[in-house]
Protein backbone atom coordinates (compact mmCIF):
# COMPACT_ATOMS: atom_id res chain seq x y z
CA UNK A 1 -17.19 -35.00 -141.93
CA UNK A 2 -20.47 -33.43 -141.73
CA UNK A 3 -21.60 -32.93 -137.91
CA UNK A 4 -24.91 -35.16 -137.45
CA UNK A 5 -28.06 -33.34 -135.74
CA UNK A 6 -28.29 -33.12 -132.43
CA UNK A 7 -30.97 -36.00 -131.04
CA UNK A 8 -33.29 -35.87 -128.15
CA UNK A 9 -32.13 -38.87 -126.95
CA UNK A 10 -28.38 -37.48 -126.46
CA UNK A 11 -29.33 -34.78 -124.61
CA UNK A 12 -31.35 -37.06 -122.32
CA UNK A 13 -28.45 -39.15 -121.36
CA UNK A 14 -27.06 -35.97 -120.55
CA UNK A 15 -25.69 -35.70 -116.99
CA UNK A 16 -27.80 -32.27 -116.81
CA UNK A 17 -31.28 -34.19 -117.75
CA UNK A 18 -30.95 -37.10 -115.68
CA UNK A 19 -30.11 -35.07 -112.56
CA UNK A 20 -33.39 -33.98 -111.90
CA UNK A 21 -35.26 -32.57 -108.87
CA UNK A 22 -35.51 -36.07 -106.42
CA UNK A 23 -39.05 -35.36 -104.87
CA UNK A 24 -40.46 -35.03 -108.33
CA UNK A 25 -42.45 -36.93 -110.77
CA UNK A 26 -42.37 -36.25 -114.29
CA UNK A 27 -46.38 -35.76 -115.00
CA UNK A 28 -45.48 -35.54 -119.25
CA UNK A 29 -42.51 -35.43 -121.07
CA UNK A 30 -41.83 -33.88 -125.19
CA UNK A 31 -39.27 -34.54 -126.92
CA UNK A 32 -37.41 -33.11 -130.44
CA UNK A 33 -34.44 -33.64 -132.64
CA UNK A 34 -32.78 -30.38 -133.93
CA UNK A 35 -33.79 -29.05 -137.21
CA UNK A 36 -37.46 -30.66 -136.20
CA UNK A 37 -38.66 -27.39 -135.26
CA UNK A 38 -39.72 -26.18 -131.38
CA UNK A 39 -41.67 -23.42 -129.79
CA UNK A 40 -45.34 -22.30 -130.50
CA UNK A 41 -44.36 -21.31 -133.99
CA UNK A 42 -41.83 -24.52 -134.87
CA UNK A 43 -39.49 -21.90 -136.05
CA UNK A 44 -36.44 -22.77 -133.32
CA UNK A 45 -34.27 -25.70 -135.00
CA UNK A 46 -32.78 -26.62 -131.48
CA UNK A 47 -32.88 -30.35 -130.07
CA UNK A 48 -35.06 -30.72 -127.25
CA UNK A 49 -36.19 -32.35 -123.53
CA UNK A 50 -38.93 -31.03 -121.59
CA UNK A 51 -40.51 -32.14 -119.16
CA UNK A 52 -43.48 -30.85 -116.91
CA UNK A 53 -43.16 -32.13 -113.15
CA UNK A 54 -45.38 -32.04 -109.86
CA UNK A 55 -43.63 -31.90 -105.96
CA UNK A 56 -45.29 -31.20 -103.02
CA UNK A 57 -41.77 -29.02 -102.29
CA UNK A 58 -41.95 -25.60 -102.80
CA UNK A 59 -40.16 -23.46 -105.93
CA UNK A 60 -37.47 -22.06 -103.39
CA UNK A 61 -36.78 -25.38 -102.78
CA UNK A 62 -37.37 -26.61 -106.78
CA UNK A 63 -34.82 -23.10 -107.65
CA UNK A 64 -32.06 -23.89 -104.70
CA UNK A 65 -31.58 -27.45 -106.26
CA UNK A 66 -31.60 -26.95 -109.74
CA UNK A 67 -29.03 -23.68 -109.36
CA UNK A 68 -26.87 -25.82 -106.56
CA UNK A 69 -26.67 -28.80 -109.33
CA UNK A 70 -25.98 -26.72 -112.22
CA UNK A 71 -23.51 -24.69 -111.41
CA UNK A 72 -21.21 -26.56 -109.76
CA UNK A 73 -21.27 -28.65 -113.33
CA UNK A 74 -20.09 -24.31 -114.59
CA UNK A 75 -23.67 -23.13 -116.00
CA UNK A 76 -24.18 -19.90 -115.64
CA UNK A 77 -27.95 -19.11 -114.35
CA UNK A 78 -29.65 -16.04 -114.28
CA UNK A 79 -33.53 -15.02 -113.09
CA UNK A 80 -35.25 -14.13 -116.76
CA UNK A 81 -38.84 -13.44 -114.99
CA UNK A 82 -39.04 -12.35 -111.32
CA UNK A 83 -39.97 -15.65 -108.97
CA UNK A 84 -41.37 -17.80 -112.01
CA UNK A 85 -38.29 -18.41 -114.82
CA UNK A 86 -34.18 -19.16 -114.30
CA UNK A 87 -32.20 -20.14 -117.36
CA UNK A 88 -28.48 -21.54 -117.92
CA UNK A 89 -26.16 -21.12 -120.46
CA UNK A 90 -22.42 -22.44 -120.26
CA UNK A 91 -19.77 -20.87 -122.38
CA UNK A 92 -18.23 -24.47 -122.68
CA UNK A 93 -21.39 -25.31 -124.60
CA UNK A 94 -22.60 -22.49 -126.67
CA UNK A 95 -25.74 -23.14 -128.16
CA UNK A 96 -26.87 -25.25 -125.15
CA UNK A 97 -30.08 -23.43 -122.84
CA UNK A 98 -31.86 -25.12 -119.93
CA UNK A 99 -35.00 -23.26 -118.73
CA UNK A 100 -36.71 -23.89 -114.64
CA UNK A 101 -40.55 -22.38 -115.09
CA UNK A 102 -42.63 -22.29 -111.98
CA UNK A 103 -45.80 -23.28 -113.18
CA UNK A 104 -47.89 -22.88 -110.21
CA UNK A 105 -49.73 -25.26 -108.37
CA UNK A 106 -52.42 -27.51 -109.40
CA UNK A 107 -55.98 -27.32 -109.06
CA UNK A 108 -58.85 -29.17 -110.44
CA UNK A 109 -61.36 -27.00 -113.03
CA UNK A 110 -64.64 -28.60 -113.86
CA UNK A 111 -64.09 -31.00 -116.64
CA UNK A 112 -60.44 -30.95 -115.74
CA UNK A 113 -59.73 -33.97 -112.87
CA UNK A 114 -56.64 -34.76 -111.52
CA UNK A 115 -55.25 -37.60 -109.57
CA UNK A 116 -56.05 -36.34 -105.69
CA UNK A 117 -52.46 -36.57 -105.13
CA UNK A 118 -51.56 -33.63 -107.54
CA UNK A 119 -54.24 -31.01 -106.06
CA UNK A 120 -52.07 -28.35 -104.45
CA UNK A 121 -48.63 -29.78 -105.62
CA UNK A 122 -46.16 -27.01 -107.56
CA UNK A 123 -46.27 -27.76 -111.64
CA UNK A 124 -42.36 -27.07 -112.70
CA UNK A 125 -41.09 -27.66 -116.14
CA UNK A 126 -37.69 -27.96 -117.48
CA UNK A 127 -36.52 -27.62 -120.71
CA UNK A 128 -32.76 -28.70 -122.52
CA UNK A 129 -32.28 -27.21 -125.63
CA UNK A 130 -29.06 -27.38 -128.01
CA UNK A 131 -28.20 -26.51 -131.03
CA UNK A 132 -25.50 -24.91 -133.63
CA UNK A 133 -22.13 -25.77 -134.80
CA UNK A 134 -20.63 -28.55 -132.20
CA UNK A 135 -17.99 -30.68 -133.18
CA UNK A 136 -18.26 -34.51 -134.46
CA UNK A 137 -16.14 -35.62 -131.29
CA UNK A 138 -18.47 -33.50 -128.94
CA UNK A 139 -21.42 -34.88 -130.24
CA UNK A 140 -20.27 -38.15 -130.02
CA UNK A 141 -19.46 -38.14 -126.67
CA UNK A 142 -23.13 -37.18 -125.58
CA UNK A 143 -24.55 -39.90 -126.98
């Protein structure tokens, strides 16, 4: 049997993905089945969640979470940019990536308003990402 493509919506009732940071709210969310196409060129085939979020906590507190969470559940995570970008990996699931980005806090541009609320709060996104050659029965069991 041919292994079905990995859908958005399995990874999002992923343990990983619903986890998220507790004093967060998720300002937009994007979504993508594999073989779709992600990335600013389309040319990655993975299945995707991202999501960009806004705390008033700061991103030692956002980064102490997400690497407390994640591996105790045996991702690995390791700094890929200096104080703005962590990724996991976990040799149980090759082929499986989540991304932390610091995104800095938010300010209002002219032309650009935001909700009062979000002026000064830390912009984090996180991104789930799988793809390759997984099993029928572990793709069944994610969704």
């Amino acid at each position: 049997m041919e292994p079905q493509p990995i859908t958005a919506d399995s990874l999002r009732l992923r343990e990983e993905w619903q986890n998220s940071f507790p004093a967060a709210t998720v300002v937009w969310e994007e979504t993508a089945d594999e073989g779709r196409g992600i990335g600013f060129d389309g040319l990655d085939p993975s299945a995707m969640m991202r999501a960009l979020f806004a705390t008033a906590s700061t991103w030692s507190e956002v980064l102490y979470w997400y690497r407390s969470h994640l591996e105790l559940q045996g991702w690995q995570g390791r700094e890929v940019k200096p104080g703005t970008w962590w990724e996991w990996t976990s040799a149980e699931r090759p082929g499986e990536r989540i991304d932390l980005l610091d995104r800095g806090q938010w300010r209002e541009w002219p032309g650009w308003r935001l909700p009062e609320e979000r002026v000064g709060q830390l912009g984090f996104e996180v991104m789930f990402t799988a793809s390759g050659p997984f099993s029928a029965a572990t793709r069944s069991t994610d969704a």
